[in-house]
N, C-alpha and C. Protein backbone atom coordinates (compact mmCIF):
# COMPACT_ATOMS: atom_id res chain seq x y z
N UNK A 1 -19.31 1.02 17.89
CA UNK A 1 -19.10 0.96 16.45
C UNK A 1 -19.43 2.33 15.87
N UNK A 2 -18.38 3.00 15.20
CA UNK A 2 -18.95 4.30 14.47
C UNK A 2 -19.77 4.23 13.29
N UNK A 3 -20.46 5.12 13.30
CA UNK A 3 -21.59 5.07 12.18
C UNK A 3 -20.89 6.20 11.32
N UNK A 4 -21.52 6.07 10.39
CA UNK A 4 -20.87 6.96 8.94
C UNK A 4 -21.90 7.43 8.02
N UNK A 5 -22.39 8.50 7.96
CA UNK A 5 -23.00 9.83 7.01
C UNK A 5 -23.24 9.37 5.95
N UNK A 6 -23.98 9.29 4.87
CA UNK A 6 -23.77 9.53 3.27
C UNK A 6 -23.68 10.39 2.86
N UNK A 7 -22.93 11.58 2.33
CA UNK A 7 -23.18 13.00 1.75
C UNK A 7 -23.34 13.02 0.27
N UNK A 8 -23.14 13.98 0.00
CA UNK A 8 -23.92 14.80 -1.23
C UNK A 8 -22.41 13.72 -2.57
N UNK A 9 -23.31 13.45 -3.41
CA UNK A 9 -22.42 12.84 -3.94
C UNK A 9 -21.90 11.60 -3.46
N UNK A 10 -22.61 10.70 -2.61
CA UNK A 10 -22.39 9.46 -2.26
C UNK A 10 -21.08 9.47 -1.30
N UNK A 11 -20.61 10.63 -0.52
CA UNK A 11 -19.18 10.34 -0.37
C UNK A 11 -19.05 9.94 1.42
N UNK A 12 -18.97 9.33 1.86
CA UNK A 12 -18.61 8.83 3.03
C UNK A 12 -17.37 9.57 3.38
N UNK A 13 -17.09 9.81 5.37
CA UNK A 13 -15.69 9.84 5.92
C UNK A 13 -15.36 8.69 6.66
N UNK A 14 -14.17 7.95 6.70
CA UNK A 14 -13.97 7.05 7.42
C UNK A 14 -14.00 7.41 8.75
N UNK A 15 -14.11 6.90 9.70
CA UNK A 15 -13.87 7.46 11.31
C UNK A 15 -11.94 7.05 11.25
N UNK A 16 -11.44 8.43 12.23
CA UNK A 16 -10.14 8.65 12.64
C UNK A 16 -9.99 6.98 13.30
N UNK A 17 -10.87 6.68 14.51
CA UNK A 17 -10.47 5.02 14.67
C UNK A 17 -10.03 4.31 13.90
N UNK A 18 -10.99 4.02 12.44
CA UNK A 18 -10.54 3.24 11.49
C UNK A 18 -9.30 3.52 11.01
N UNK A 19 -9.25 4.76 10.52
CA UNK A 19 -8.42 5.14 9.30
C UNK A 19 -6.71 4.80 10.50
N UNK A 20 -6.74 5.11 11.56
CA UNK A 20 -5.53 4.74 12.66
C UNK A 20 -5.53 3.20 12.49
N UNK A 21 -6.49 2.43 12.69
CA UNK A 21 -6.05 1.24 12.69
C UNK A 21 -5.65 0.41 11.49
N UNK A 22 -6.01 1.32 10.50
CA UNK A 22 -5.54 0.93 9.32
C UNK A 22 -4.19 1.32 8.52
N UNK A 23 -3.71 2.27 9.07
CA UNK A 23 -2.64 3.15 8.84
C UNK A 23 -3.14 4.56 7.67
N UNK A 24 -4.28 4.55 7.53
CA UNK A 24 -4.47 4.85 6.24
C UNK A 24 -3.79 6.28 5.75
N UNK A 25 -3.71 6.91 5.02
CA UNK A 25 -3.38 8.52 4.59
C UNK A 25 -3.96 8.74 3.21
N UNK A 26 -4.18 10.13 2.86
CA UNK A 26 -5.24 10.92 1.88
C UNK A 26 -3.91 10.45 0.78
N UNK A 27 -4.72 9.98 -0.16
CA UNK A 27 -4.26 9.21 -1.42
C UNK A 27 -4.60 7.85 -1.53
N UNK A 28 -4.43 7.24 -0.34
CA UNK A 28 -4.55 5.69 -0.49
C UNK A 28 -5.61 5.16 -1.09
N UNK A 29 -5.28 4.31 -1.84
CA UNK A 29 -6.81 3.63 -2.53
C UNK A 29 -7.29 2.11 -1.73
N UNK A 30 -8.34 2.52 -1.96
CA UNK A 30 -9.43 1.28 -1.18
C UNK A 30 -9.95 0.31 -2.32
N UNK A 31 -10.62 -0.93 -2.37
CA UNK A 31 -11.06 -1.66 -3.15
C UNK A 31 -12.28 -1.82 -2.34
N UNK A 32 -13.51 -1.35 -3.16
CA UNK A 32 -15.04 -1.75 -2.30
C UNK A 32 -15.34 -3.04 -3.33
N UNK A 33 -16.14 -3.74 -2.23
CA UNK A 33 -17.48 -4.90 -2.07
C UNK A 33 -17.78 -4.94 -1.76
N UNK A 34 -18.86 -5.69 -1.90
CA UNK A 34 -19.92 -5.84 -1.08
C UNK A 34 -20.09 -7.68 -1.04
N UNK A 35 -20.37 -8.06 0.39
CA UNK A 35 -20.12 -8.69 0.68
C UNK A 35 -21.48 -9.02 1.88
N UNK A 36 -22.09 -9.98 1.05
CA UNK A 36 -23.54 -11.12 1.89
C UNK A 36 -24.11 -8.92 2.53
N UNK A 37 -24.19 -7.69 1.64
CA UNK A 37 -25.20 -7.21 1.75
C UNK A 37 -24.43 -6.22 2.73
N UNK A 38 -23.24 -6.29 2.89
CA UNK A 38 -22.04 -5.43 3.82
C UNK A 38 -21.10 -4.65 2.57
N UNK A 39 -20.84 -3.37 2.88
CA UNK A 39 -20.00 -2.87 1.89
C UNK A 39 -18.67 -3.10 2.55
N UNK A 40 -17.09 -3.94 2.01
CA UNK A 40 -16.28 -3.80 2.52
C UNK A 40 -15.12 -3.42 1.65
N UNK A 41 -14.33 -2.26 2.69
CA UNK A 41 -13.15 -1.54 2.08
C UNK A 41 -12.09 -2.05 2.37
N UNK A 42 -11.65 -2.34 1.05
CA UNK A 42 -9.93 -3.07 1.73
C UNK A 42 -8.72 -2.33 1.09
N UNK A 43 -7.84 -1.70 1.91
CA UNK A 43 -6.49 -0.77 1.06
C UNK A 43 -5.92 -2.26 0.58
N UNK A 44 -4.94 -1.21 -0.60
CA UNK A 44 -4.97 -1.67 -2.07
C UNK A 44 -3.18 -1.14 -2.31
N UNK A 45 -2.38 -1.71 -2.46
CA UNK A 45 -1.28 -1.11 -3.02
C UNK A 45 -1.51 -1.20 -4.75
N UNK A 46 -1.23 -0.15 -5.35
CA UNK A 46 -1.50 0.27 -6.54
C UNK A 46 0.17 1.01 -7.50
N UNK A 47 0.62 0.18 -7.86
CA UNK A 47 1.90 0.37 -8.52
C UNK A 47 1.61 0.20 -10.15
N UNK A 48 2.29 1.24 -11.06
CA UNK A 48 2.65 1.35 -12.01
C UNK A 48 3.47 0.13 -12.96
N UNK A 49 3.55 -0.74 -12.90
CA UNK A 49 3.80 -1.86 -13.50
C UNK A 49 5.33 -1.50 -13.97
N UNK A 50 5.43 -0.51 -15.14
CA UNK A 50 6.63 0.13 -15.90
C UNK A 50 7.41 1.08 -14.90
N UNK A 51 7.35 2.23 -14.62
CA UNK A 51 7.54 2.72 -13.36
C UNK A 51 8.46 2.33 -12.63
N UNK A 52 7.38 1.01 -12.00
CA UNK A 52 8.11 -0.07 -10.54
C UNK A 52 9.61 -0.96 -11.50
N UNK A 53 9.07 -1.23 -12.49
CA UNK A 53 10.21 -2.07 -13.41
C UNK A 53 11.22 -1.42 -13.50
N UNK A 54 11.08 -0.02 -13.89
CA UNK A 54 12.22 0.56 -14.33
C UNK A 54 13.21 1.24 -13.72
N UNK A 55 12.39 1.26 -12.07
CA UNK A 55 12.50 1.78 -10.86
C UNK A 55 13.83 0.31 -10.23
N UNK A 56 12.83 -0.48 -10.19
CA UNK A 56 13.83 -2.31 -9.93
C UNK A 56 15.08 -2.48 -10.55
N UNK A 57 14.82 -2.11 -11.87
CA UNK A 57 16.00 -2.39 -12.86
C UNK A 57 17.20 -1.51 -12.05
N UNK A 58 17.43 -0.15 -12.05
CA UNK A 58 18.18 0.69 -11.73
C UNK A 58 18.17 0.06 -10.08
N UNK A 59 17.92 0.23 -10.07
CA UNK A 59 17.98 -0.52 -7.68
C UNK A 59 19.02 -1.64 -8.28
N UNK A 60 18.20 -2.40 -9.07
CA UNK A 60 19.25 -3.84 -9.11
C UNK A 60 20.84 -3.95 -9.66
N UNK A 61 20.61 -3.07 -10.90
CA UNK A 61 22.03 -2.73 -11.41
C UNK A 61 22.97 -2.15 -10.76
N UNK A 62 22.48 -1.40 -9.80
CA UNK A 62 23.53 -0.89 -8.53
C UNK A 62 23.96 -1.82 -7.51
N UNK A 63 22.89 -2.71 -7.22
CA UNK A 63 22.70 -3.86 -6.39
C UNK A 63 23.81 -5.14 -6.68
N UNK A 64 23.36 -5.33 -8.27
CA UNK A 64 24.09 -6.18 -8.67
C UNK A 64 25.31 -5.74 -8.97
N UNK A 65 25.77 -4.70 -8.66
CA UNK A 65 27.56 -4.37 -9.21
C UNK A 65 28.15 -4.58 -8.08
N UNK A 66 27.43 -4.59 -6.83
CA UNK A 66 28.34 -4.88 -5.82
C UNK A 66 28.01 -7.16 -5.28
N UNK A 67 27.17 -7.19 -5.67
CA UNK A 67 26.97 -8.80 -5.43
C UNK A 67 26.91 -9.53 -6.76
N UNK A 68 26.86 -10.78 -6.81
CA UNK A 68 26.92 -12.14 -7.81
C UNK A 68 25.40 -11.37 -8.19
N UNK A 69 25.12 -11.82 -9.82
CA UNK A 69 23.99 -11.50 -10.37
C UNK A 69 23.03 -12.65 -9.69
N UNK A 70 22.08 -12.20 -9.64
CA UNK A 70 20.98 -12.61 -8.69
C UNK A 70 20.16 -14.22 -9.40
N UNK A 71 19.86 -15.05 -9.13
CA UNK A 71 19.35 -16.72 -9.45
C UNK A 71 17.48 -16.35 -9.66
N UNK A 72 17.19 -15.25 -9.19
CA UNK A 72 15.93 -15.19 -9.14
C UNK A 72 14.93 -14.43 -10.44
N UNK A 73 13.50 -14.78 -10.80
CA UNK A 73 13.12 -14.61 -11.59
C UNK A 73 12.62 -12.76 -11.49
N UNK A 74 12.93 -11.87 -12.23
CA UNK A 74 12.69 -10.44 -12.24
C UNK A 74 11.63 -10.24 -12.03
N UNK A 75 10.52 -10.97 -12.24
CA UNK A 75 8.94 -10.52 -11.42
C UNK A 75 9.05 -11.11 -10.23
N UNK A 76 9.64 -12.19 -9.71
CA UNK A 76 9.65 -12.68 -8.35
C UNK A 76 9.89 -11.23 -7.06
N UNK A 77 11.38 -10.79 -8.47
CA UNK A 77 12.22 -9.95 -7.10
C UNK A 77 11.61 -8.41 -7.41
N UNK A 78 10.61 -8.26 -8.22
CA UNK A 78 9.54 -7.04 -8.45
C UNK A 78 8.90 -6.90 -7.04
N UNK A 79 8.08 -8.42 -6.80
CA UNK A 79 7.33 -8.75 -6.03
C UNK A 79 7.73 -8.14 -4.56
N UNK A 80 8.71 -9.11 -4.74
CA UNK A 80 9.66 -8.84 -2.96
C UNK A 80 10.06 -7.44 -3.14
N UNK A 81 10.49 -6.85 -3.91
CA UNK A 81 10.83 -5.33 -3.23
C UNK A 81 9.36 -4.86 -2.99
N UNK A 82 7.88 -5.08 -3.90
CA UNK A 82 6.81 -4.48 -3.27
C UNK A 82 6.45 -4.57 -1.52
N UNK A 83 6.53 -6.03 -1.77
CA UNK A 83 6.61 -6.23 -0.14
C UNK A 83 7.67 -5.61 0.81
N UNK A 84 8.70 -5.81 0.60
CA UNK A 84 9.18 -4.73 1.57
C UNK A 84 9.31 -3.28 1.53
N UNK A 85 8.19 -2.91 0.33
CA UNK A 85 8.22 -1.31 0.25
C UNK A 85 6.72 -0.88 1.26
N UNK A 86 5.99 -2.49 0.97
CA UNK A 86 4.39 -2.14 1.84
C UNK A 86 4.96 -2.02 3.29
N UNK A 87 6.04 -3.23 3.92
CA UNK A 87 6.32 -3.32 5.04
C UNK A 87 6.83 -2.27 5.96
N UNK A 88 7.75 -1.57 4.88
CA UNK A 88 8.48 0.21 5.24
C UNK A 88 7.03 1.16 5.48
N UNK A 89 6.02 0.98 4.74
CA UNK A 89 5.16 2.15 4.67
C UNK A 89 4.33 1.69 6.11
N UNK A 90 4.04 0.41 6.25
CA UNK A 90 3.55 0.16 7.58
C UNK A 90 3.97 1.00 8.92
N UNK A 91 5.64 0.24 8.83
CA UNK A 91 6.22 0.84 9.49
C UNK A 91 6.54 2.08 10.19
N UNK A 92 6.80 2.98 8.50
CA UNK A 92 6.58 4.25 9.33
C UNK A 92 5.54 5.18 9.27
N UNK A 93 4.17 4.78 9.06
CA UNK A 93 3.08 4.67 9.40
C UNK A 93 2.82 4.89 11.03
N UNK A 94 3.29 4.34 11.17
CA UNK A 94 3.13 3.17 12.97
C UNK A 94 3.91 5.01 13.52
N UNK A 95 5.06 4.49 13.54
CA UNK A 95 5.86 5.92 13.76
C UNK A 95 5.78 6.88 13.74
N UNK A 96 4.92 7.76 12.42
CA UNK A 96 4.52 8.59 12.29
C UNK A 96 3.37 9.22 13.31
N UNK A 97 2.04 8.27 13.32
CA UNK A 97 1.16 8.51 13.91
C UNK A 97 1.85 8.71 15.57
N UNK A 98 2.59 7.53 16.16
CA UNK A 98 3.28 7.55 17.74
C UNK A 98 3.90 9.29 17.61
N UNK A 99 4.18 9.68 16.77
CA UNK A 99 4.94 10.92 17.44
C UNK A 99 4.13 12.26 17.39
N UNK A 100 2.77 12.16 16.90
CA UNK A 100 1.32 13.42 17.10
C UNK A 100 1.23 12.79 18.26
């Protein structure tokens, strides 16, 4: 189990183990707790609410000019493109690291 430093300014490094098994990269945000007296870090997808909307809207209007307008509710299909935007970043995550 790697052990981890406190430095100047409270700032911890994750160990390369972790941060690989996590996919992690410099930007990503973490969510701390503490938990029964354990500090635990969990990555966090962090999207712009307006941004992602306005980002969806334009995806969809292109989307939708070539298919039937869509049955589904616009935060549903917010949702699902997040998820398959986390699933892509996994992905080439995975890939990235295999080719160092």
């Amino acid at each position: 189990m790697p052990l981890v430093r406190v430095k100047d300014k409270f700032q911890v490094t994750i160990p390369t183990e972790l941060r690989e098994a996590l996919h992690l990269a410099v930007g990503d945000i973490l969510e701390a707790t503490v938990e029964q007296e354990t500090i635990v870090l969990k990555p966090k997808a962090v999207v712009d609410r307006r941004d992602a909307g306005d980002g969806l809207h334009a995806i969809m209007e292109r989307v939708n000019a070539k298919k039937p307008q869509s049955t589904k509710d616009p935060k549903e299909e917010e949702e699902e493109l997040a998820r398959e935007i986390k699933e892509y970043r996994k992905h080439h995550a995975r890939r990235a690291h295999r080719s160092h």
